[in-house]
PDB file of N, CA and C in Angstrom:
ATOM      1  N   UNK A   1     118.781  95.677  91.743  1.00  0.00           N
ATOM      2  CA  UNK A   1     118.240  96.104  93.006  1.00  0.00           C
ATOM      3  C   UNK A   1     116.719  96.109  92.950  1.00  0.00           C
ATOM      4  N   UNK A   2     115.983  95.883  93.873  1.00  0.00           N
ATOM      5  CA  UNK A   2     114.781  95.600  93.969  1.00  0.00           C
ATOM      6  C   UNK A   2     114.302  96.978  94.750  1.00  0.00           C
ATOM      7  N   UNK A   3     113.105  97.598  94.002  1.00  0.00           N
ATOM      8  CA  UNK A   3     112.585  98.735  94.426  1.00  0.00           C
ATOM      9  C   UNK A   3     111.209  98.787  94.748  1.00  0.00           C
ATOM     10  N   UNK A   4     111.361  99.788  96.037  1.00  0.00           N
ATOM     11  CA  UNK A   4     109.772  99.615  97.001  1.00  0.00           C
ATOM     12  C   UNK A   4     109.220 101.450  96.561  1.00  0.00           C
ATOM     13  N   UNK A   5     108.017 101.492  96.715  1.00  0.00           N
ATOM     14  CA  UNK A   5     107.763 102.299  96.845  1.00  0.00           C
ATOM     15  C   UNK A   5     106.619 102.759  97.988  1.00  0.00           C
ATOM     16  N   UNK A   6     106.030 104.190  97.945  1.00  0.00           N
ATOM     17  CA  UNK A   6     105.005 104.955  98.879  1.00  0.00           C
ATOM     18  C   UNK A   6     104.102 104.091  99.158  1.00  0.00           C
ATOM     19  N   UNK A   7     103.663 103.467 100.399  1.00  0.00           N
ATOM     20  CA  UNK A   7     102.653 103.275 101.329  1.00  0.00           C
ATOM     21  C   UNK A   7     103.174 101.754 101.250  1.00  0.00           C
ATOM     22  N   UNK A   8     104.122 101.306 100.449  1.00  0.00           N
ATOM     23  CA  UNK A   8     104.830  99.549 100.870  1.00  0.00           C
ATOM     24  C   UNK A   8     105.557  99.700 102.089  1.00  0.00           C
ATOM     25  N   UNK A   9     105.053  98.391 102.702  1.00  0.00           N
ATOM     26  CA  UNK A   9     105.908  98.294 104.129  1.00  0.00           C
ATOM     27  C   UNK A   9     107.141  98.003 103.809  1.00  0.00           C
ATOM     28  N   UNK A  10     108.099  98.260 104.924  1.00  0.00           N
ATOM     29  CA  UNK A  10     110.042  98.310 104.903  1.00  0.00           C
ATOM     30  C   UNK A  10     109.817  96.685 105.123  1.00  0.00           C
ATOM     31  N   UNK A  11     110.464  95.595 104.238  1.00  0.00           N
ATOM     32  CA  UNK A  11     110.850  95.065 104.745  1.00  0.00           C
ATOM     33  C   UNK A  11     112.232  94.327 105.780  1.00  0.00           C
ATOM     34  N   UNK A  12     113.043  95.368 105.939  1.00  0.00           N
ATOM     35  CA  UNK A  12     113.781  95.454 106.503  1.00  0.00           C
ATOM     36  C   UNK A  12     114.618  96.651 106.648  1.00  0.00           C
ATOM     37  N   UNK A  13     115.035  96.374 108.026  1.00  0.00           N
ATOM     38  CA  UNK A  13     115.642  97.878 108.725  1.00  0.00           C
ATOM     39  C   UNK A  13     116.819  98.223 107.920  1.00  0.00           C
ATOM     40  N   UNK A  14     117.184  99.236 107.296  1.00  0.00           N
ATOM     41  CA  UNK A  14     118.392  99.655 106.669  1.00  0.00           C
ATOM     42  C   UNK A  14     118.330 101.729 106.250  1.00  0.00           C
ATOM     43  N   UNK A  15     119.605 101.562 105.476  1.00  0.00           N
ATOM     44  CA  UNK A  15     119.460 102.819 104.655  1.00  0.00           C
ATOM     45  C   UNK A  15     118.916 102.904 103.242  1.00  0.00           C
ATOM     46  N   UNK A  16     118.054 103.319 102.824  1.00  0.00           N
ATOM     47  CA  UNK A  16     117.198 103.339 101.562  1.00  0.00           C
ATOM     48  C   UNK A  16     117.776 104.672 100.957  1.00  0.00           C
ATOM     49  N   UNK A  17     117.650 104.985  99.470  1.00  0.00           N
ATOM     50  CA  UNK A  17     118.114 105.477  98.801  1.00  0.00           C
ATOM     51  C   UNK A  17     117.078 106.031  97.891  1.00  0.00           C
ATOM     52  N   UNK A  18     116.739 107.098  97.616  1.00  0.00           N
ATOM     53  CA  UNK A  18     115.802 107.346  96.550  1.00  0.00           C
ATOM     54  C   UNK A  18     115.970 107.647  95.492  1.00  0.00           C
ATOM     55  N   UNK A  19     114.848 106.475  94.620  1.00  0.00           N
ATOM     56  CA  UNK A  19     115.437 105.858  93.676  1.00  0.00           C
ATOM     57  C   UNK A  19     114.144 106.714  92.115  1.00  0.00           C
ATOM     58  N   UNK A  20     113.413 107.308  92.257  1.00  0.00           N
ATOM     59  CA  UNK A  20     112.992 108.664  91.748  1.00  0.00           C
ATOM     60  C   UNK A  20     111.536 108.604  91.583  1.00  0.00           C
ATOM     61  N   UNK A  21     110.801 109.294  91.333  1.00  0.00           N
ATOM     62  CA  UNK A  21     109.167 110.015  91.597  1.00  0.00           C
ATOM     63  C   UNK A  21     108.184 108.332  91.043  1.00  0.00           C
ATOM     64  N   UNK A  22     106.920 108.191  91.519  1.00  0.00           N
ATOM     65  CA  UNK A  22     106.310 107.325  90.904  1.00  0.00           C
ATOM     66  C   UNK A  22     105.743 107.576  89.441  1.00  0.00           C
ATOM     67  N   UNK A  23     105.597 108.950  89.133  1.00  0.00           N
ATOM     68  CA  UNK A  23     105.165 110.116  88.096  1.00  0.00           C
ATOM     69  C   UNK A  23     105.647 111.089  87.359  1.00  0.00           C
ATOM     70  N   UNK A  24     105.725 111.748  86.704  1.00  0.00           N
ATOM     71  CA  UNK A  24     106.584 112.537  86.175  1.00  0.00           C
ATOM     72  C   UNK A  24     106.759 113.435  87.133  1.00  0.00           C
ATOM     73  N   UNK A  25     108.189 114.330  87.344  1.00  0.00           N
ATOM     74  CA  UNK A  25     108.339 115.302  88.323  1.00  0.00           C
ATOM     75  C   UNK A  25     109.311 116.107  88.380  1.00  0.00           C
ATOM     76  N   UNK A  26     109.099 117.260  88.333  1.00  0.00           N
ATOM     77  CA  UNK A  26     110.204 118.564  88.309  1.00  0.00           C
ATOM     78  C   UNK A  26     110.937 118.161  89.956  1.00  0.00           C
ATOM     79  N   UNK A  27     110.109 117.873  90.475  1.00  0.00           N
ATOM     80  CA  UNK A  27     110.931 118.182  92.026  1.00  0.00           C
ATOM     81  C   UNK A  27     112.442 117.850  92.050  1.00  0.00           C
ATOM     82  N   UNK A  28     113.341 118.272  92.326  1.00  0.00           N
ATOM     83  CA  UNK A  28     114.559 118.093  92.664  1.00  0.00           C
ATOM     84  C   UNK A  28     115.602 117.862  94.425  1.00  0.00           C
ATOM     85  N   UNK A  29     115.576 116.663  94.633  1.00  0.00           N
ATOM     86  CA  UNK A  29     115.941 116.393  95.956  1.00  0.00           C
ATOM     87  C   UNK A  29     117.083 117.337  95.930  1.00  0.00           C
ATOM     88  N   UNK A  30     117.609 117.687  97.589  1.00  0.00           N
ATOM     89  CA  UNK A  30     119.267 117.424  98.076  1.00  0.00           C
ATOM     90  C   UNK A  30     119.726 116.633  98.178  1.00  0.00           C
ATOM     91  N   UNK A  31     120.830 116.736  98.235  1.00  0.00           N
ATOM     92  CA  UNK A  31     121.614 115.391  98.431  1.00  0.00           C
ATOM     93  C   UNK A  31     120.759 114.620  99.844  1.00  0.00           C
ATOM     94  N   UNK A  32     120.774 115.686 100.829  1.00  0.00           N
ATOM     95  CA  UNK A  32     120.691 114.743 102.031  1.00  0.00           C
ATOM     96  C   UNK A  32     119.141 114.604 102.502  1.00  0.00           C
ATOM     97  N   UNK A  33     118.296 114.722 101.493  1.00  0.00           N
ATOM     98  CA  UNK A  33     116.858 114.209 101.120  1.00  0.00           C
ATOM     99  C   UNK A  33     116.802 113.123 100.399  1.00  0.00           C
ATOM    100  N   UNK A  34     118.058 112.287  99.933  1.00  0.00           N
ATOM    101  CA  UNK A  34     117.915 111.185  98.950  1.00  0.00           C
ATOM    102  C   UNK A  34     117.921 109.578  99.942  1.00  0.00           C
ATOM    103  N   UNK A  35     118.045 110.415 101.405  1.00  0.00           N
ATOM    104  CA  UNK A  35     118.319 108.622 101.768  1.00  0.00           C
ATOM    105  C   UNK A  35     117.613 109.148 103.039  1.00  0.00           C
ATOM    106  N   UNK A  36     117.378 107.871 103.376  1.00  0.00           N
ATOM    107  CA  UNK A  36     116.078 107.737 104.702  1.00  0.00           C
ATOM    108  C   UNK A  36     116.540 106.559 105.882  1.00  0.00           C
ATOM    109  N   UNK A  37     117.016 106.593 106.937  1.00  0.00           N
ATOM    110  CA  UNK A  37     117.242 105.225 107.607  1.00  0.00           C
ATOM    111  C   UNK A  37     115.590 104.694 108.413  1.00  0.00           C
ATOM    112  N   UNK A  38     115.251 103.748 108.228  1.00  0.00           N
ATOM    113  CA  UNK A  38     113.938 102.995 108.089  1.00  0.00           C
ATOM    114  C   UNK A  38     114.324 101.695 108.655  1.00  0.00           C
ATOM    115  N   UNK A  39     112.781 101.514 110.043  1.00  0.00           N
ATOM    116  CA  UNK A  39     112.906  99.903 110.762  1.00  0.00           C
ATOM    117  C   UNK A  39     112.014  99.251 109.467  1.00  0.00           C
ATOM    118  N   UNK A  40     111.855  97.980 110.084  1.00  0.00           N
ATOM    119  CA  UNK A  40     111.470  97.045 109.375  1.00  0.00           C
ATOM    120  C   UNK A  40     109.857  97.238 110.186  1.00  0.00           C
ATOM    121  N   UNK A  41     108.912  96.954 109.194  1.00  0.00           N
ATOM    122  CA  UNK A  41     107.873  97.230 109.509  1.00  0.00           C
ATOM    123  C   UNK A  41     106.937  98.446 109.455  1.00  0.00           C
ATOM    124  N   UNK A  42     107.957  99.762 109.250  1.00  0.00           N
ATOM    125  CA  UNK A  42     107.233 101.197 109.098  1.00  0.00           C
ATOM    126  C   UNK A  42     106.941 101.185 107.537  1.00  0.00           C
ATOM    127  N   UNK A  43     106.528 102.228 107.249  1.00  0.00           N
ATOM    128  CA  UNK A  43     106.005 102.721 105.886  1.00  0.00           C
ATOM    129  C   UNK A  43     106.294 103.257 105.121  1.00  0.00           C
ATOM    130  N   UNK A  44     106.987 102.964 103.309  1.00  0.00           N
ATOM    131  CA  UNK A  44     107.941 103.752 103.132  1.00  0.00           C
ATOM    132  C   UNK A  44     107.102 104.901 102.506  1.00  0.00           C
ATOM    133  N   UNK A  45     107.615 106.129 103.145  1.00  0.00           N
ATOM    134  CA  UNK A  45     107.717 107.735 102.929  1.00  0.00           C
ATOM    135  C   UNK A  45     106.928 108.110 101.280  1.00  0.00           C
ATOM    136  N   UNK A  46     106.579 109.174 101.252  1.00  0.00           N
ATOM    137  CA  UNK A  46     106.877 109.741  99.632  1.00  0.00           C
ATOM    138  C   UNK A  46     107.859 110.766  99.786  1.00  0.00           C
ATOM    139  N   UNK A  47     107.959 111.510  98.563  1.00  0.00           N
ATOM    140  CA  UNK A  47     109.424 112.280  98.352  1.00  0.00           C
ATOM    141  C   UNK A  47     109.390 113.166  99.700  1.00  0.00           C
ATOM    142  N   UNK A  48     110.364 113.579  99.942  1.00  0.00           N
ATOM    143  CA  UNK A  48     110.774 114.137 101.217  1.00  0.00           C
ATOM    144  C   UNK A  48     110.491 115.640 101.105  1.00  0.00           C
ATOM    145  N   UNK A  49     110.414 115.913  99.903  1.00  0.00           N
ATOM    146  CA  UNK A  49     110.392 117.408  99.403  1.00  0.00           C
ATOM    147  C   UNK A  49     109.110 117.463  98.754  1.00  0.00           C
ATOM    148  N   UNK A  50     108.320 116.716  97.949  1.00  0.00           N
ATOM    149  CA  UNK A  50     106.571 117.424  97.220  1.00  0.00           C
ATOM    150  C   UNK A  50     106.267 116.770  97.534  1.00  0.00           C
ATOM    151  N   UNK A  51     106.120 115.692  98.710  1.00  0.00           N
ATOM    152  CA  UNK A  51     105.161 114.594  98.886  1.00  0.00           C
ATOM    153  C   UNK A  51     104.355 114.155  98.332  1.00  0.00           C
ATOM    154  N   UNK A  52     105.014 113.398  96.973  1.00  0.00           N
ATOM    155  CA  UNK A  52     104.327 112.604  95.578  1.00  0.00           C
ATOM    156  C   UNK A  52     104.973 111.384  96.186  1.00  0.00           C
ATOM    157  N   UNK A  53     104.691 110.403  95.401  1.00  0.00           N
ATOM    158  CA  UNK A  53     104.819 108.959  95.697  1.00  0.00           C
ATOM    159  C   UNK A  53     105.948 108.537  95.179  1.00  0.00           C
ATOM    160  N   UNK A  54     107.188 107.865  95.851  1.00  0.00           N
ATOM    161  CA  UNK A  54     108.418 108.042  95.406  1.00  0.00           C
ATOM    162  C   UNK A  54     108.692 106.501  95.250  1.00  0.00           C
ATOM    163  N   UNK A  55     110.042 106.285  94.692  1.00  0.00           N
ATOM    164  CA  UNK A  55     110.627 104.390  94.656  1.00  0.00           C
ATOM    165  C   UNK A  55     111.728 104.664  95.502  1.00  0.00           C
ATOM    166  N   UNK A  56     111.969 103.617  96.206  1.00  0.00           N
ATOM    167  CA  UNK A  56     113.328 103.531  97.272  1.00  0.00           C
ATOM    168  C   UNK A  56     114.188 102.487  96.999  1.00  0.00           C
ATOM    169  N   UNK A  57     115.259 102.510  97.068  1.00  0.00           N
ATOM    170  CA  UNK A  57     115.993 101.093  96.902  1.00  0.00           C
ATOM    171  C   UNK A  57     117.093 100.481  98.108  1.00  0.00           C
ATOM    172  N   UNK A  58     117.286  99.923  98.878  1.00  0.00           N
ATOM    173  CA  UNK A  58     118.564  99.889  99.747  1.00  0.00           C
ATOM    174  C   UNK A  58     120.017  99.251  98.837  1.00  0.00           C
ATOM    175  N   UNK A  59     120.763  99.748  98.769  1.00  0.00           N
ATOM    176  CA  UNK A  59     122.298  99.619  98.650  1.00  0.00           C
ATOM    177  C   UNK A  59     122.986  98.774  99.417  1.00  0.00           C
ATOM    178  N   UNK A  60     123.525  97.437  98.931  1.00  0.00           N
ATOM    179  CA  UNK A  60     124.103  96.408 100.308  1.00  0.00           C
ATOM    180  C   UNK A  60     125.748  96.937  99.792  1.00  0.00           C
TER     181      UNK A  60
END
């Protein structure tokens, strides 16, 4: 799987999955903080919870 991370554009509209911190990090998601639905063209997010710079992956 090919992984995007914080301030890379979506290249395509789907469900993304987070795929874990750019840095070392205690933070601990919820479950339903681990996935993001995202158009094509927006910006992908950092963590949903410490807003550090996160990796995303989509799941086909």
């Amino acid at each position: 799987m090919v992984k995007f991370h914080t301030a890379q554009g979506v290249p395509s509209t789907g469900v993304y999955h987070f795929a874990g911190h750019m840095q070392n990090s205690s933070c601990q998601l919820q479950e339903n903080e681990k996935r993001i639905e995202i158009v094509a063209g927006e910006i992908f997010p950092p963590c949903l919870r410490c807003k550090a710079g996160a990796f995303w992956e989509i799941r086909l």
